[in-house]
Protein backbone atom coordinates (compact mmCIF):
# COMPACT_ATOMS: atom_id res chain seq x y z
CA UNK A 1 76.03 161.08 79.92
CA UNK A 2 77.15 159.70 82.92
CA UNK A 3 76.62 155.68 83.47
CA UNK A 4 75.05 154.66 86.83
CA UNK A 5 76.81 152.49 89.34
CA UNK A 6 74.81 149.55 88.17
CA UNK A 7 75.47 149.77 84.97
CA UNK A 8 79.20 149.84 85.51
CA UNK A 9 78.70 147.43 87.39
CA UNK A 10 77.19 145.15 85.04
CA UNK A 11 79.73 145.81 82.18
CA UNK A 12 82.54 144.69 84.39
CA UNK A 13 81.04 141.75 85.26
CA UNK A 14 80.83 141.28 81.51
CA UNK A 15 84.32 141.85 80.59
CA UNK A 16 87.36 139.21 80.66
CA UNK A 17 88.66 140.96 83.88
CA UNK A 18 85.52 138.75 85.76
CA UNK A 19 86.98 136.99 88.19
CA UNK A 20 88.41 140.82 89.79
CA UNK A 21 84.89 141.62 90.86
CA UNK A 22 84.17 138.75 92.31
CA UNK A 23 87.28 138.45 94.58
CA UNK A 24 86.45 142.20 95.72
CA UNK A 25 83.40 141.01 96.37
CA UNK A 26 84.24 137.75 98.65
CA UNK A 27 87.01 140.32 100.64
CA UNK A 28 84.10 142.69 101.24
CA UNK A 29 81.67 139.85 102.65
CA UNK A 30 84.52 138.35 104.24
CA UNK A 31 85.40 141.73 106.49
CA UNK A 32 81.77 142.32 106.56
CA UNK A 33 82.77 145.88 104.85
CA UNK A 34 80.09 147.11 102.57
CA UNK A 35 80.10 149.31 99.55
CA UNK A 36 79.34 152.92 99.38
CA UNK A 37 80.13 153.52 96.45
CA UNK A 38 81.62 151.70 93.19
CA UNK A 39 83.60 154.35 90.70
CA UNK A 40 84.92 154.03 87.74
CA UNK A 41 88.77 153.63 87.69
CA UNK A 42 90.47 157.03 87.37
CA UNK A 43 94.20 157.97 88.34
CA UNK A 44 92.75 161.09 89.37
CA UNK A 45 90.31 159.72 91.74
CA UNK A 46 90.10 159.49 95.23
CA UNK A 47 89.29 156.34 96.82
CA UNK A 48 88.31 155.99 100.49
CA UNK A 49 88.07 153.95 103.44
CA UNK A 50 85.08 154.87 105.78
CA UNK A 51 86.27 153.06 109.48
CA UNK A 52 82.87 153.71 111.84
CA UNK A 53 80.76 152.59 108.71
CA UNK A 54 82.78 149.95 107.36
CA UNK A 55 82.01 151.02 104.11
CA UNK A 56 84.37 151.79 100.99
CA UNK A 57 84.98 153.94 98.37
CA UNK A 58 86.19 151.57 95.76
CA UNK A 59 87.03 151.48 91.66
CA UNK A 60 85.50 148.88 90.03
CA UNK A 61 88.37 146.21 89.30
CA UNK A 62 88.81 145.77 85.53
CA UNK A 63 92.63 145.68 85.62
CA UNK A 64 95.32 144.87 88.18
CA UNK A 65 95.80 147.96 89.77
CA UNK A 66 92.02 148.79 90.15
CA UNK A 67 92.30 145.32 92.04
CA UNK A 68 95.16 146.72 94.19
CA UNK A 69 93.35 149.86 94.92
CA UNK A 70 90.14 148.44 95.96
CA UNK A 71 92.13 145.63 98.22
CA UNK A 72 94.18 148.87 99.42
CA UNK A 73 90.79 150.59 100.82
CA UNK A 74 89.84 147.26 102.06
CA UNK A 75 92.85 146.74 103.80
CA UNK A 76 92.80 149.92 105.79
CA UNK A 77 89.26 148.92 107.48
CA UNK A 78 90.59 145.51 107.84
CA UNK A 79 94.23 146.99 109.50
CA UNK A 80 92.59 149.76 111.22
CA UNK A 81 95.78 152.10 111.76
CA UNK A 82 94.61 155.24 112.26
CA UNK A 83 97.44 157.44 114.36
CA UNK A 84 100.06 158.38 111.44
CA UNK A 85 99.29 158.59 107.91
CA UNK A 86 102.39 156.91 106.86
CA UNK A 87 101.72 153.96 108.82
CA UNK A 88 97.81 154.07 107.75
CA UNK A 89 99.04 153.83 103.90
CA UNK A 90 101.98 151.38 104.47
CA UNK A 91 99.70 148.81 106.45
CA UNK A 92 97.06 148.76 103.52
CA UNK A 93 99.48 148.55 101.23
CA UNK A 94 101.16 145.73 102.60
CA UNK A 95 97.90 143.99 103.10
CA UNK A 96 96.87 144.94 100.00
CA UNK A 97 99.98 143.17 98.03
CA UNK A 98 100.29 139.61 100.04
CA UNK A 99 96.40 139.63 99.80
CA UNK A 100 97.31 139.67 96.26
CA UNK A 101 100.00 137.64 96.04
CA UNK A 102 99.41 134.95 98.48
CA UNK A 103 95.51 134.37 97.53
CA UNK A 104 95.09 135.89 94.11
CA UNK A 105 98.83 134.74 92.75
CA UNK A 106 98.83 138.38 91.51
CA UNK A 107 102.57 140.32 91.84
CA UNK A 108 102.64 144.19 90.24
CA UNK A 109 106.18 145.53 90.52
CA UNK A 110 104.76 149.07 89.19
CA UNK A 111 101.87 148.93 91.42
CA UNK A 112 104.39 147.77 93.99
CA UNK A 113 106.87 150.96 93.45
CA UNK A 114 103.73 153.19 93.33
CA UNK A 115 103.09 152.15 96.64
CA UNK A 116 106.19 153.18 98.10
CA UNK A 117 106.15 156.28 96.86
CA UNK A 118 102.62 157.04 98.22
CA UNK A 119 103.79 155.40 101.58
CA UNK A 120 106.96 158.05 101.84
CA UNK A 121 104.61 161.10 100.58
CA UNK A 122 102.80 160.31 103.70
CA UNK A 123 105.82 160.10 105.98
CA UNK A 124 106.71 163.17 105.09
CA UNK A 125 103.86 164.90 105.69
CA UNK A 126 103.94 162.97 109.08
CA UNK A 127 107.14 164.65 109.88
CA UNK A 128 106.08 168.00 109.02
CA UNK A 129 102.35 168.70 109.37
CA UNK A 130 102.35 165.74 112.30
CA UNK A 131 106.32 166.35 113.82
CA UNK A 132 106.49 163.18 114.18
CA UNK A 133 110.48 162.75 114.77
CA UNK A 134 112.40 160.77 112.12
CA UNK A 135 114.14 158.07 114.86
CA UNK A 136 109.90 157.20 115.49
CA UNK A 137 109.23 155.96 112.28
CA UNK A 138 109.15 152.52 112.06
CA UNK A 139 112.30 150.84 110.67
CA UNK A 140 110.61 148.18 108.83
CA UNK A 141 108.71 150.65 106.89
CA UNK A 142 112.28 153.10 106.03
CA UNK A 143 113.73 149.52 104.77
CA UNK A 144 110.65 148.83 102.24
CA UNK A 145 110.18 152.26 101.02
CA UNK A 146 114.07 151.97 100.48
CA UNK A 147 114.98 155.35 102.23
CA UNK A 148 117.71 156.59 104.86
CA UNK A 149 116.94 158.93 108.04
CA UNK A 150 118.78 161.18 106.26
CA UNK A 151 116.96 161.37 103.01
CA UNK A 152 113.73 162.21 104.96
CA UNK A 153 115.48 165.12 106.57
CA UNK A 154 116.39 166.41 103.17
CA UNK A 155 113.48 165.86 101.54
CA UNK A 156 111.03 167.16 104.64
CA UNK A 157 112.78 170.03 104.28
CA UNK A 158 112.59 170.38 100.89
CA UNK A 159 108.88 169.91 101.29
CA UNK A 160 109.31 172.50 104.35
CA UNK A 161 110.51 174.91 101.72
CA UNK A 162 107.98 174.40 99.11
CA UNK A 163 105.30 175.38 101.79
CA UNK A 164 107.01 178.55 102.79
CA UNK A 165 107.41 179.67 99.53
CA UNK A 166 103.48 178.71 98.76
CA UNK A 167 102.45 180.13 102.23
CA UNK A 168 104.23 183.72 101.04
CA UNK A 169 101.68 185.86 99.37
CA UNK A 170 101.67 189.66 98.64
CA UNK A 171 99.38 191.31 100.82
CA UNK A 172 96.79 194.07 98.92
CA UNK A 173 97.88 197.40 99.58
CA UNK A 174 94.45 197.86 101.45
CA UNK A 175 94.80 195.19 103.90
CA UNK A 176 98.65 196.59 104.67
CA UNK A 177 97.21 199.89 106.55
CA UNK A 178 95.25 197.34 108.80
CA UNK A 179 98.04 195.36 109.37
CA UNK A 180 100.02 198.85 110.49
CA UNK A 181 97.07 199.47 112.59
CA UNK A 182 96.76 196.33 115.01
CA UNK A 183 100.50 196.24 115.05
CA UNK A 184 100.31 199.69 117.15
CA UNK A 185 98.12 198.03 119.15
């Protein structure tokens, strides 16, 4: 049986991670961003930032990087990039770790590299789905995910690639005399 929102809630207030729930909370009530809806940590899961609202999508904090994550969704309301993806996710992150660092005295190399990773995921899809040119992406962000120009031209078009191979599909040999059809057209 699923537990209800207050009830997880509750237990994490309960556990020795206390203080993480509390500091999520203080962040929220200091951007005046509300809750819409508390989840239990997953890996899996999706977590959101709502802008118009200014509402979240948060994991409950019980461990460091469920702290990360919720300051993450936090920081993209409080940031408010919204053009590129890349820059979107690299802004919140950023936020996200000196927020952190600088008020919480929490550092997470892993969380840190995770971040970087899900920062250039974005910039490529940026340059592909978006076309955003590589010589517009902002330097500072190339220098922290640790990347050249010209390793995002390989790997977009490895990720170019991928698609077109996933795009290809064999067409049903009922659907081919269609096909024939309009192309007389």
């Amino acid at each position: 049986m699923k537990k209800s929102t207050k009830s997880l809630l509750k237990s994490a207030v309960e556990t020795t991670k206390k203080p993480y729930i509390g500091w999520i909370k203080d962040e929220l009530k200091l951007y005046n961003i509300r809750v819409h809806k508390w989840g239990k940590f997953d890996w899996d899961e999706t977590y959101y930032a709502y802008f118009e609202s200014r509402r979240v999508y948060i994991p409950i904090p019980e461990c460091t990087t469920s702290l990360f994550i919720a300051l993450h969704e936090i920081g993209h309301i409080v940031k408010g990039e919204r053009v590129y993806g890349y820059l979107a996710e690299y802004q919140a992150e950023q936020w996200a770790l000196q927020r952190a660092r600088i008020k919480y005295k929490i550092i997470s190399k892993t969380y840190e590299d995770s971040a970087r990773r899900y920062v250039y995921e974005h910039l490529l899809e940026d340059v592909v789905y978006r076309l955003l040119p590589i010589k517009k992406i902002q330097k500072k962000v190339i220098k922290w995910i640790g990347v050249t120009p010209e390793k995002i031209r390989k790997d977009a078009l490895k990720l170019c690639r991928r698609l077109s191979k996933e795009l290809q599909y064999e067409i049903p040999e009922e659907h081919q005399s269609l096909i024939r059809l309009q192309n007389y057209k």
